[in-house]
C-alpha atoms as a PDB file:
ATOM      1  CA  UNK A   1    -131.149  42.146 203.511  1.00  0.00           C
ATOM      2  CA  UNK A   2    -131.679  39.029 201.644  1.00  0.00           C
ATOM      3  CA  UNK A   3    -132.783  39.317 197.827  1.00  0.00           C
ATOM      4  CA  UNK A   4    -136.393  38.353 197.760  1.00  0.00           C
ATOM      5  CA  UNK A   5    -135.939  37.788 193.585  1.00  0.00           C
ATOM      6  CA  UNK A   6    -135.513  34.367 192.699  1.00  0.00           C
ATOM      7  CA  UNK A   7    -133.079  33.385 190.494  1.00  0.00           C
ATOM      8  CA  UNK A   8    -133.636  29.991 188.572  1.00  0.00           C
ATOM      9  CA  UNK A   9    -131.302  28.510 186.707  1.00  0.00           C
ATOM     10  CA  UNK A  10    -131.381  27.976 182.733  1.00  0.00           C
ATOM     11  CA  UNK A  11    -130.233  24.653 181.038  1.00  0.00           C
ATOM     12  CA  UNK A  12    -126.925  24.979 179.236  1.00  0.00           C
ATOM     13  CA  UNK A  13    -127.786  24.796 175.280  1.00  0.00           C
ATOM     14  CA  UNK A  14    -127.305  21.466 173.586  1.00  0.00           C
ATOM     15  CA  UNK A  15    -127.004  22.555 170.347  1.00  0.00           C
ATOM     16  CA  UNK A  16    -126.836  25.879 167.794  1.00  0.00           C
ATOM     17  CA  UNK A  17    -127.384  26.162 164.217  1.00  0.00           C
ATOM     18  CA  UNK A  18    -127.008  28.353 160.980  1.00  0.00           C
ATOM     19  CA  UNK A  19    -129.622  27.810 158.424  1.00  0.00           C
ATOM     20  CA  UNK A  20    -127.844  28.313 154.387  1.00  0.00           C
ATOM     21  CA  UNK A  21    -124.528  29.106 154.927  1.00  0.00           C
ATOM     22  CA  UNK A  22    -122.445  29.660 152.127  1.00  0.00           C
ATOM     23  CA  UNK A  23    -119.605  27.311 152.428  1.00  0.00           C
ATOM     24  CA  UNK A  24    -116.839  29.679 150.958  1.00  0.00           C
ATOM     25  CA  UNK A  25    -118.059  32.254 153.649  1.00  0.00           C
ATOM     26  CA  UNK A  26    -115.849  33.431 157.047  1.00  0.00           C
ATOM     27  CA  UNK A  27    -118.652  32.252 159.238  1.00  0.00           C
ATOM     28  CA  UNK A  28    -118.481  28.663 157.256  1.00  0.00           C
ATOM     29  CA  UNK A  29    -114.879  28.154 158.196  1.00  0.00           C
ATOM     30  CA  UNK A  30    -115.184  29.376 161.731  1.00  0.00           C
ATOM     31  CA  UNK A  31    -117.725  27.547 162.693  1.00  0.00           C
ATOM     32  CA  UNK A  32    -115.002  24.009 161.570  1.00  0.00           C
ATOM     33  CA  UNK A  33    -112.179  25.323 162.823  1.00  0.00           C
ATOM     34  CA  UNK A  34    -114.139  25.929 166.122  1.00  0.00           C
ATOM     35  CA  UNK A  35    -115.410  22.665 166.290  1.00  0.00           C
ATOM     36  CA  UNK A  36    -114.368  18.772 165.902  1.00  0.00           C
ATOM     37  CA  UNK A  37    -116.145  16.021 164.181  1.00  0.00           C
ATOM     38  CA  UNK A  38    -117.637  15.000 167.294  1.00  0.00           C
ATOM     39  CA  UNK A  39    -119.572  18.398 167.744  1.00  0.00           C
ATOM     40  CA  UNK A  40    -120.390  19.703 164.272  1.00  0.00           C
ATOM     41  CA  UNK A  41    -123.364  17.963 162.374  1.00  0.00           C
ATOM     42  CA  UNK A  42    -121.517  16.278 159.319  1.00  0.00           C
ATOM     43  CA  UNK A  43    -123.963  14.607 157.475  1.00  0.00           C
ATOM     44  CA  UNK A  44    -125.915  18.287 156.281  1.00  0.00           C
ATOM     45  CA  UNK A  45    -125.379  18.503 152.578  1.00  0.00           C
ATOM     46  CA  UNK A  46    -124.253  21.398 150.870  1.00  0.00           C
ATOM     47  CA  UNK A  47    -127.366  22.399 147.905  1.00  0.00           C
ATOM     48  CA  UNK A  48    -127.010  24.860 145.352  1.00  0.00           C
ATOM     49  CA  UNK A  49    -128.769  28.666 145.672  1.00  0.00           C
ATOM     50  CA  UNK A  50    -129.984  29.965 142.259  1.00  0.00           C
ATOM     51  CA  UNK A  51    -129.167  33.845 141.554  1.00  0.00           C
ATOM     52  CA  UNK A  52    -129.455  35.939 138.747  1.00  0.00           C
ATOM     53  CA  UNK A  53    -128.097  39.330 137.919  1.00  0.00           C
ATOM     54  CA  UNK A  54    -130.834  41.693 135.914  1.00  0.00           C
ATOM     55  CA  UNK A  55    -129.582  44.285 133.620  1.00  0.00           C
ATOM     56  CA  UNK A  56    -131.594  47.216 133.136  1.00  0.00           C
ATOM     57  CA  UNK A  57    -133.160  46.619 130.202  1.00  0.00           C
ATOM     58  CA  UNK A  58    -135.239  42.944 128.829  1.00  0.00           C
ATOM     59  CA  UNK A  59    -132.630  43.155 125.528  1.00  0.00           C
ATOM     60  CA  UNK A  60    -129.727  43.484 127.470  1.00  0.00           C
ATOM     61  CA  UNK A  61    -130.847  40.277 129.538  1.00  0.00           C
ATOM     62  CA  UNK A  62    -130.801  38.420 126.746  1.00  0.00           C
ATOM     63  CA  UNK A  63    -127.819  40.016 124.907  1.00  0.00           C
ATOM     64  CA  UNK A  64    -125.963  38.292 128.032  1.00  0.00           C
ATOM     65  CA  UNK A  65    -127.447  34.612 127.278  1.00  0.00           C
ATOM     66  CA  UNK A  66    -125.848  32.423 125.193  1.00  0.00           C
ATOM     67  CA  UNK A  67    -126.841  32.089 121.738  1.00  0.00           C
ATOM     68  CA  UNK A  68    -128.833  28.878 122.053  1.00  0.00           C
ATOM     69  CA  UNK A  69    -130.071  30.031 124.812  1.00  0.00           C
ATOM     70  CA  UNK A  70    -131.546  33.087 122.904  1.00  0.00           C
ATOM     71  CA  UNK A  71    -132.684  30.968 120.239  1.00  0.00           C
ATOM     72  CA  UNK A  72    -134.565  28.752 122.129  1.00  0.00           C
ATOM     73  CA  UNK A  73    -136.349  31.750 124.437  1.00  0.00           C
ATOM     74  CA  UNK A  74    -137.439  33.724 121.273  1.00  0.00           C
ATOM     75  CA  UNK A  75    -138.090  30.035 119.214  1.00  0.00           C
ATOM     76  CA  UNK A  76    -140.380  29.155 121.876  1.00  0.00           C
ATOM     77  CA  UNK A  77    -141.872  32.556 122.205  1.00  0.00           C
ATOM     78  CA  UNK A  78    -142.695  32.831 118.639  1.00  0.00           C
ATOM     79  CA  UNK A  79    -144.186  29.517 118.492  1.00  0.00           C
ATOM     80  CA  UNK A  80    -146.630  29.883 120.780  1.00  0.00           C
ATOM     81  CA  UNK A  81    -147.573  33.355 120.038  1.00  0.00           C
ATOM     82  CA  UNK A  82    -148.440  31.716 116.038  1.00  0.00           C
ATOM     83  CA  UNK A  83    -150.225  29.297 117.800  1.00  0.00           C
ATOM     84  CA  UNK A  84    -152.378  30.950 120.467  1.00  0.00           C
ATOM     85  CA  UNK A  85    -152.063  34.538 118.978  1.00  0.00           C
ATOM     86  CA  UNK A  86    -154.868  36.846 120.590  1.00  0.00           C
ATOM     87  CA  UNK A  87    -155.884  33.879 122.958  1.00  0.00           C
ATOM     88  CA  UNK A  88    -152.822  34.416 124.792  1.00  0.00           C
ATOM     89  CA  UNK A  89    -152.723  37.030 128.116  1.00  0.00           C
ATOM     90  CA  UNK A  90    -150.665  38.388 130.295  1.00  0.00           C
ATOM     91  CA  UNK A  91    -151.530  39.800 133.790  1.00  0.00           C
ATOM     92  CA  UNK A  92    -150.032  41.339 136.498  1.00  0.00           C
ATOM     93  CA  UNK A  93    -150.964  41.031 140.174  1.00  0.00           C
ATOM     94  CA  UNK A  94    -149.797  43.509 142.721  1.00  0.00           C
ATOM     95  CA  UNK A  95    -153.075  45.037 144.443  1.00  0.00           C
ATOM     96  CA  UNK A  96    -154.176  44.304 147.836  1.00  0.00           C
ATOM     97  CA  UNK A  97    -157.563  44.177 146.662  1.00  0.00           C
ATOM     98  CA  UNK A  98    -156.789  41.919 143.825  1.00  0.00           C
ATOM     99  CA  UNK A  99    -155.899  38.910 146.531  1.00  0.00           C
ATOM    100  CA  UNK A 100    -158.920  36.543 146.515  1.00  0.00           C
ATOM    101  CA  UNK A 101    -159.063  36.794 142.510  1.00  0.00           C
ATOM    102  CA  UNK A 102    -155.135  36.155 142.491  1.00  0.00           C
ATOM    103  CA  UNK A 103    -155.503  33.098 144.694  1.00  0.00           C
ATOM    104  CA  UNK A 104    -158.895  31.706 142.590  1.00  0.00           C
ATOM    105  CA  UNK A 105    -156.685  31.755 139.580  1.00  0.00           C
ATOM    106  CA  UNK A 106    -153.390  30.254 140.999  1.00  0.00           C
ATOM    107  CA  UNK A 107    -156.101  27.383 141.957  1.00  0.00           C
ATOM    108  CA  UNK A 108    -156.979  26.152 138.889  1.00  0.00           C
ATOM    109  CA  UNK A 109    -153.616  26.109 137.898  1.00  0.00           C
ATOM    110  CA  UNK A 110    -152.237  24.296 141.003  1.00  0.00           C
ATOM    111  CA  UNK A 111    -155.013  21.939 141.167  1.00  0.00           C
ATOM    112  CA  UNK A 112    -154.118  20.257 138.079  1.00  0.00           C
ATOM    113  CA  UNK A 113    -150.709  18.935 139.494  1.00  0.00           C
ATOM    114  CA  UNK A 114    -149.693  15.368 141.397  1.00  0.00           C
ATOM    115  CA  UNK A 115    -148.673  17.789 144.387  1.00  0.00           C
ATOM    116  CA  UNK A 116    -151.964  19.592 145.171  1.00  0.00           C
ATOM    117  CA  UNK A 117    -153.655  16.207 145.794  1.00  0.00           C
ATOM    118  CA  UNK A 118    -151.075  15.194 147.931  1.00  0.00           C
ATOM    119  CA  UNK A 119    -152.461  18.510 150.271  1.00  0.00           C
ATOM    120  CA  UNK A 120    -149.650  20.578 149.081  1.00  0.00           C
ATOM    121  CA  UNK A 121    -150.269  24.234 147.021  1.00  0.00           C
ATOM    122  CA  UNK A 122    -150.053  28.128 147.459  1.00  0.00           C
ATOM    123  CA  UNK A 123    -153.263  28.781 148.231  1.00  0.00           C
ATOM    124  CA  UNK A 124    -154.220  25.682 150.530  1.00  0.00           C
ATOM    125  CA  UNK A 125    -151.555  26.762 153.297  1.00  0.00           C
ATOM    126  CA  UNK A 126    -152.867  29.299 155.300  1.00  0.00           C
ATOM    127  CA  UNK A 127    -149.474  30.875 156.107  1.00  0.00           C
ATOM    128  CA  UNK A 128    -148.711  31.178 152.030  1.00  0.00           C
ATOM    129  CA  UNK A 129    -151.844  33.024 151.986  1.00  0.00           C
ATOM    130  CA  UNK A 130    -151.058  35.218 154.640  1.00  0.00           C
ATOM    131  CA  UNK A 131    -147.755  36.065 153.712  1.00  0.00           C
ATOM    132  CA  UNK A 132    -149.164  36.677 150.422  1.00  0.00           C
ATOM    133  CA  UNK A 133    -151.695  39.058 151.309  1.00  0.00           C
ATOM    134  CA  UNK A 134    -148.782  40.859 153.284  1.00  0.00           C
ATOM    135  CA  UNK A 135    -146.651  41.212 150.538  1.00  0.00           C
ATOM    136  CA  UNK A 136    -149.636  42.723 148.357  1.00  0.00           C
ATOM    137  CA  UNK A 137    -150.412  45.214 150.931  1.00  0.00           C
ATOM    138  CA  UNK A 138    -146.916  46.331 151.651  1.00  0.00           C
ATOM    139  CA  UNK A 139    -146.153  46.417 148.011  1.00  0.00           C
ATOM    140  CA  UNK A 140    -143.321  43.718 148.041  1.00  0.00           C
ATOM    141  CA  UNK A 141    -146.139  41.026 146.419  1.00  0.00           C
ATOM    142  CA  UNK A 142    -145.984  40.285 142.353  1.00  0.00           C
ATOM    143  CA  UNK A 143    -147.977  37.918 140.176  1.00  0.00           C
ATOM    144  CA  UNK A 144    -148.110  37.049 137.074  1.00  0.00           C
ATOM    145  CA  UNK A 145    -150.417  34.900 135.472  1.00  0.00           C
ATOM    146  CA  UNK A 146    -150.446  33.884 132.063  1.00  0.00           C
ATOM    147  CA  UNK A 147    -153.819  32.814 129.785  1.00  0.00           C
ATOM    148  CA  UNK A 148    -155.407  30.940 127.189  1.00  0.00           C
ATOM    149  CA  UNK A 149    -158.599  31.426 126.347  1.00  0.00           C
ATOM    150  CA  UNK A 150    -158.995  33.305 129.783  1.00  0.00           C
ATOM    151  CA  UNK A 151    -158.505  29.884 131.717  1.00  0.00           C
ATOM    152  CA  UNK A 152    -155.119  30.522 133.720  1.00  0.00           C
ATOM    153  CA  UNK A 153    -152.314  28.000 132.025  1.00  0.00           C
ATOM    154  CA  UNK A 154    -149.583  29.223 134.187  1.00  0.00           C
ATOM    155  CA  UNK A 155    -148.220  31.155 136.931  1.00  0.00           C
ATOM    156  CA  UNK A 156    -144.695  32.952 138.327  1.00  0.00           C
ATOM    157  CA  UNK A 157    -144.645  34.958 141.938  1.00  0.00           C
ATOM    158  CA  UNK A 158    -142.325  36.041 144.415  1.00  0.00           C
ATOM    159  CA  UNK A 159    -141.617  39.108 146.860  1.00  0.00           C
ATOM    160  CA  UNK A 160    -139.258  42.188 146.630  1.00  0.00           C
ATOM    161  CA  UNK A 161    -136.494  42.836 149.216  1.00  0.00           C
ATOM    162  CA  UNK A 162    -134.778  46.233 148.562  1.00  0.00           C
ATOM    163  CA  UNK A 163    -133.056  45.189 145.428  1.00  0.00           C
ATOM    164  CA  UNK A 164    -132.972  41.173 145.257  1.00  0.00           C
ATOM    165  CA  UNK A 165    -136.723  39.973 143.822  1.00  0.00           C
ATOM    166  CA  UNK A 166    -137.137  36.177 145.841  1.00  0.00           C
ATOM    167  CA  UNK A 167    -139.533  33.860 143.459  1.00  0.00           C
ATOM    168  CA  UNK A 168    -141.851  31.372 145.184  1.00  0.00           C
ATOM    169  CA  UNK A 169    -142.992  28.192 143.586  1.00  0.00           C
ATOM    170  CA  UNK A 170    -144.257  28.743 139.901  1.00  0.00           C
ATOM    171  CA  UNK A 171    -147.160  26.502 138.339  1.00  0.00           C
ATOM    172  CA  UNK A 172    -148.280  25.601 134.799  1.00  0.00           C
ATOM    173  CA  UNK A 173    -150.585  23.333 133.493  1.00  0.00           C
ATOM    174  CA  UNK A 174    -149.157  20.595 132.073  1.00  0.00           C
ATOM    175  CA  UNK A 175    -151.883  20.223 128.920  1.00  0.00           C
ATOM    176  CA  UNK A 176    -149.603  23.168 127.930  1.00  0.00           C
ATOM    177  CA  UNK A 177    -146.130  21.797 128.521  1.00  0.00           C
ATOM    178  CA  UNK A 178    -144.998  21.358 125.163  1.00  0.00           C
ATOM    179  CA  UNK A 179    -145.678  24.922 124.526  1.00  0.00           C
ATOM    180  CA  UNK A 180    -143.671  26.004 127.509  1.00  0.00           C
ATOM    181  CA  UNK A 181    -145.299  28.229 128.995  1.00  0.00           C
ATOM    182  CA  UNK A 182    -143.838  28.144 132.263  1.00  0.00           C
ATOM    183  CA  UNK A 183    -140.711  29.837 130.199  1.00  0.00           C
ATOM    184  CA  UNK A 184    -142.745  32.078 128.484  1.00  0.00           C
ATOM    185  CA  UNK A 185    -144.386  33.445 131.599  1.00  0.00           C
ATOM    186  CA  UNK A 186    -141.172  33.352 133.585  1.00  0.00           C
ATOM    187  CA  UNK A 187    -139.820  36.026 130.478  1.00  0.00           C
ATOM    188  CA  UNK A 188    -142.362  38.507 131.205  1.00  0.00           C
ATOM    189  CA  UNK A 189    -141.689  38.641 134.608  1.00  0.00           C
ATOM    190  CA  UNK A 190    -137.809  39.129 133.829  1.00  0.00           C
ATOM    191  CA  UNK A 191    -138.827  41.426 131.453  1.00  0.00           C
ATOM    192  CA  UNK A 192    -141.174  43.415 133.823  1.00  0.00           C
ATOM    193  CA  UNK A 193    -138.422  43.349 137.042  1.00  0.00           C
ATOM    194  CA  UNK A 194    -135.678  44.440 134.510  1.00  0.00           C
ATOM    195  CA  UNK A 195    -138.160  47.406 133.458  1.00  0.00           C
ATOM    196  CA  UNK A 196    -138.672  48.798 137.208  1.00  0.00           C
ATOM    197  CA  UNK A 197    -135.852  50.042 138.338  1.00  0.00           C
ATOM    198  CA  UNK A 198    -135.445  48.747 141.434  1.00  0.00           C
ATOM    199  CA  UNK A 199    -134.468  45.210 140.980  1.00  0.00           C
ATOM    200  CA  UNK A 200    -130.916  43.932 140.255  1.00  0.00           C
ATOM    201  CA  UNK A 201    -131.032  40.249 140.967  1.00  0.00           C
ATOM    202  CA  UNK A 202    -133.614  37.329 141.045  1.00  0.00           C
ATOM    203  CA  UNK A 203    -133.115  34.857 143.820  1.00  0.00           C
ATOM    204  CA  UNK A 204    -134.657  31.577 142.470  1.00  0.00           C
ATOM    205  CA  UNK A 205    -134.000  29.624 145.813  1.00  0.00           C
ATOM    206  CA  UNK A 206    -132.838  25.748 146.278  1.00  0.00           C
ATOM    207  CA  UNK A 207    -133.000  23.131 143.933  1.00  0.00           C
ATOM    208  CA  UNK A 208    -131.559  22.210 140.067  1.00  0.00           C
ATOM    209  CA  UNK A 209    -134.471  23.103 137.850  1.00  0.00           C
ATOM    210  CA  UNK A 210    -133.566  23.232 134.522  1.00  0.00           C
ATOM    211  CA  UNK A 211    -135.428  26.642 133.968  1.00  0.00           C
ATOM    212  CA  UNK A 212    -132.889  27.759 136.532  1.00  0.00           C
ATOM    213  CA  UNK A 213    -130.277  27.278 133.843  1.00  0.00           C
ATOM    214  CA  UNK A 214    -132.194  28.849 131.143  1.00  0.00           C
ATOM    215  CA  UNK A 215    -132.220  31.895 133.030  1.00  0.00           C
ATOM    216  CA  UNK A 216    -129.047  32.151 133.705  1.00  0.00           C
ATOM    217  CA  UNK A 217    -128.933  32.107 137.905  1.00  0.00           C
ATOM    218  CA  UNK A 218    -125.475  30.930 139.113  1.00  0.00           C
ATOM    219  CA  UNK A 219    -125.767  28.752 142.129  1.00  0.00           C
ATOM    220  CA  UNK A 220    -124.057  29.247 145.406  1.00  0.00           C
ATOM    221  CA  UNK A 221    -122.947  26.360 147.201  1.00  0.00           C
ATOM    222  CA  UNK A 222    -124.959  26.939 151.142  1.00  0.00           C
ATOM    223  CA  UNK A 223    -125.031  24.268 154.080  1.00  0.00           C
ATOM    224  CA  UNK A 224    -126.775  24.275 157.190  1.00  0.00           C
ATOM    225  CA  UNK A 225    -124.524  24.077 159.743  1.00  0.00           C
ATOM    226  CA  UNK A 226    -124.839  22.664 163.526  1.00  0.00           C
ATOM    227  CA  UNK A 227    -122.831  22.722 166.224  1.00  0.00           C
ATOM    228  CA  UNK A 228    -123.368  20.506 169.702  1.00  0.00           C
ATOM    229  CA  UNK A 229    -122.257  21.149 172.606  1.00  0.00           C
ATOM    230  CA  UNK A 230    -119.249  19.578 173.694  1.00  0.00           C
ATOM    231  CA  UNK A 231    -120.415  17.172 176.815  1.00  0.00           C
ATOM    232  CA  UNK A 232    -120.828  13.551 176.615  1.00  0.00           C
ATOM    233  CA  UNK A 233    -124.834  13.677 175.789  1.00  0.00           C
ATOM    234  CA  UNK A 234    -124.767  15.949 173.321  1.00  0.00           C
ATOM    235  CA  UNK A 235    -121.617  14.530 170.989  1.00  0.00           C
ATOM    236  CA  UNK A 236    -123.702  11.121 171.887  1.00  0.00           C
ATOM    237  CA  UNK A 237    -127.127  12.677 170.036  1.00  0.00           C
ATOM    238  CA  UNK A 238    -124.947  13.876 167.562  1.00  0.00           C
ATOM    239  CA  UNK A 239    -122.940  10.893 166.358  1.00  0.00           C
ATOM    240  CA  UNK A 240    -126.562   8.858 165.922  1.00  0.00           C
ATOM    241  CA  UNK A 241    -127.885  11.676 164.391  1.00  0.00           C
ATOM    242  CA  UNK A 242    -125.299  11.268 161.725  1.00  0.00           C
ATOM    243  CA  UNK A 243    -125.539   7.195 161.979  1.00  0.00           C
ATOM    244  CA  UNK A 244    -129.350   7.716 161.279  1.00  0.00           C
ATOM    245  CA  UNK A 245    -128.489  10.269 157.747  1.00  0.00           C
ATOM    246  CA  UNK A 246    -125.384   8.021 156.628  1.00  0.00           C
ATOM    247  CA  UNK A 247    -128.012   5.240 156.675  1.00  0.00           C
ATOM    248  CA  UNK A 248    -130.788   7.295 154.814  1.00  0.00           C
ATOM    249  CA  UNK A 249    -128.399   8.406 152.121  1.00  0.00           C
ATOM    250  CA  UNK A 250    -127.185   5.051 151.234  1.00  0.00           C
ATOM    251  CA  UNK A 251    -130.391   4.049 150.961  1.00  0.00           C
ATOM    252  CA  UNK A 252    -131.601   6.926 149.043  1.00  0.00           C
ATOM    253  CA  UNK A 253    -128.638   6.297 146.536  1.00  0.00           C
ATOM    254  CA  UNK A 254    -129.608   2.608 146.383  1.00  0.00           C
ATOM    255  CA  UNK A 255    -132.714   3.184 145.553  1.00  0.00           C
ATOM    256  CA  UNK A 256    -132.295   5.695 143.264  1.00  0.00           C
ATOM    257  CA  UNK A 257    -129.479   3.747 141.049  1.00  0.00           C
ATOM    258  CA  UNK A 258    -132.648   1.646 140.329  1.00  0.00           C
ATOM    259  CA  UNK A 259    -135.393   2.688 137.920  1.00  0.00           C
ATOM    260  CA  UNK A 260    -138.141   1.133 140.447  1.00  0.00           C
ATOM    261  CA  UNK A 261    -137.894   4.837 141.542  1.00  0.00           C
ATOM    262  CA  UNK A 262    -138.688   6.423 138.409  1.00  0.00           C
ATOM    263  CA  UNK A 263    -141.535   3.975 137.690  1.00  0.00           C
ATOM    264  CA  UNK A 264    -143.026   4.516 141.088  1.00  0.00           C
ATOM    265  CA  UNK A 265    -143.124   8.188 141.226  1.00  0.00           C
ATOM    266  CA  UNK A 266    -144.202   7.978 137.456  1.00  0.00           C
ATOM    267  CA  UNK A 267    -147.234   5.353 138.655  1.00  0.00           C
ATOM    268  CA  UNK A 268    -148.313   8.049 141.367  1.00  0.00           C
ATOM    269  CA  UNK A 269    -147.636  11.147 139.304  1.00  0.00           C
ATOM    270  CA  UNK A 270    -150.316   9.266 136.280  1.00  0.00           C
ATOM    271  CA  UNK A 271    -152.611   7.585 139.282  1.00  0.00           C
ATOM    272  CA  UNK A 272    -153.271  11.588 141.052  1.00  0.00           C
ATOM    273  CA  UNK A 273    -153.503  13.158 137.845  1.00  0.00           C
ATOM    274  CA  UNK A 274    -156.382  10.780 136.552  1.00  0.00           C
ATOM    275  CA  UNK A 275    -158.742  12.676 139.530  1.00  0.00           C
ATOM    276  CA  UNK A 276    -161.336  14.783 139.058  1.00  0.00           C
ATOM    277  CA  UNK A 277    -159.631  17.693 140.195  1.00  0.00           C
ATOM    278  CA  UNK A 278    -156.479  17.146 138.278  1.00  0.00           C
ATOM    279  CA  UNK A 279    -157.404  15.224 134.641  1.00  0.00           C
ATOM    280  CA  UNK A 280    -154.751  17.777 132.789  1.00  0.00           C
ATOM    281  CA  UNK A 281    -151.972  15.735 134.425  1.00  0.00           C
ATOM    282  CA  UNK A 282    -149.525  17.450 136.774  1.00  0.00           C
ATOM    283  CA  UNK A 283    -146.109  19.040 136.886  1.00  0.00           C
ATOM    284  CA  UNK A 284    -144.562  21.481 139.375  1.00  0.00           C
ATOM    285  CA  UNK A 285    -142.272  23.257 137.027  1.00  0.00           C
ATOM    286  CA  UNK A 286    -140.400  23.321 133.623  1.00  0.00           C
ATOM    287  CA  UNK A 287    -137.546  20.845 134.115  1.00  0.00           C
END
């Protein structure tokens, strides 16, 4: 009897991919000794992942930093508690219900910087805010927002997973940069996650910011990595794809050996912040 199920047949897969491999890994080396030049992306640059280990105590944290790096936490700590003294507060978000307050204060921090009038922010992409509100409900979600005079002057979040805490992108105003408060706020969320329990390690995510450094994450050298197929289409796409990034980075390191770069983004950073919704000026973190 013939089969009355139709079978169709599926194109064979151009291309797979790995998202942040660690490049010292086992599945980093398989994937090049599995695969030639002509089918492995090789323009993918490897970036930096920032981890830190937490202690269980706040002292013990900072027992493990350098001295200059102790100095300049409790020097900068001290200053702006002489300065703001009773003006200065400290809260914690990490109730469901607490969500639409949260968000309203994360606003008028974000709104001061270049990037939230460029359309970027927390709380104007729906699926932050989602995710968010998930995290609250199911208990992974932490806030903390830091303020003077009651008028939010900076912010740190991120999400629990088992025993690695993953921050998102933190705020502050930059009226207050000189008193680093970014720092300060960063401290009392080290200093809460070290007094839980439950946390052993602070995944800071991609990228070289200097407050990185200061709090002592040790970065991991990750690539994505992806692999064509190896049929004449496929190793074609690939090798232009690769054309196309070699071009981009020599540009990008043309352009960036010249200080037209700096003075640009500068120009922009000065022209956004000069709007109504952003006269404070603008920074995305303490670098």
């Amino acid at each position: 009897m013939p089969s009355c199920v139709s079978r169709s047949r599926r194109p064979a897969s151009t291309s797979s991919s790995s998202r942040k491999i660690n490049v010292d890994s086992p599945l980093h080396a398989i994937s090049v000794r599995e695969s030639s030049w002509l089918t492995r992306s090789n323009r993918n640059r490897a970036v930096g992942r920032w981890v830190a280990e937490l202690p269980a105590t706040f002292d013990e944290y900072l027992a493990e930093r350098s001295a200059k790096v102790r100095q300049q936490i409790r020097y900068y700590d001290r200053r702006l508690n002489k300065t703001y003294g009773d003006r200065l507060r400290v809260r914690r978000f990490d109730q469901a219900g607490e969500f639409d307050e949260l968000c309203a204060d994360i606003e008028v921090v974000a709104s001061t910087t270049y990037q939230y009038q460029l359309g970027a922010g927390v709380t104007r992409d729906p699926t932050q805010r989602g995710l968010m509100q998930a995290g609250l409900r199911a208990g992974r979600f932490v806030a903390w927002v830091l303020y003077i005079d009651d008028r939010p002057a900076s912010f740190w979040l991120g999400e629990s997973f088992g025993p690695v805490f993953a921050t998102g992108t933190p705020g502050f105003d930059p009226q207050f940069a000189k008193d680093r408060v970014g720092t300060f706020t960063m401290m009392r969320m080290i200093d809460d996650l070290c007094a839980r329990g439950d946390i052993r390690r602070i995944d800071f995510g991609h990228g070289d910011a200097e407050y990185k450094k200061l709090a002592g994450a040790q970065a991991t050298l990750q690539r994505d990595v992806v692999m064509f197929a190896g049929r004449p289409k496929p190793i074609v796409l690939n090798v232009c794809i690769s054309l196309a990034r070699a071009g981009t980075d020599v540009a990008v390191r043309l352009i960036s050996r010249s200080s037209r770069l700096a003075g640009a983004k500068k120009y922009w950073r000065a022209r956004l912040s000069r709007t109504p919704q952003a006269a404070t000026g603008a920074a995305k973190d303490d670098k």
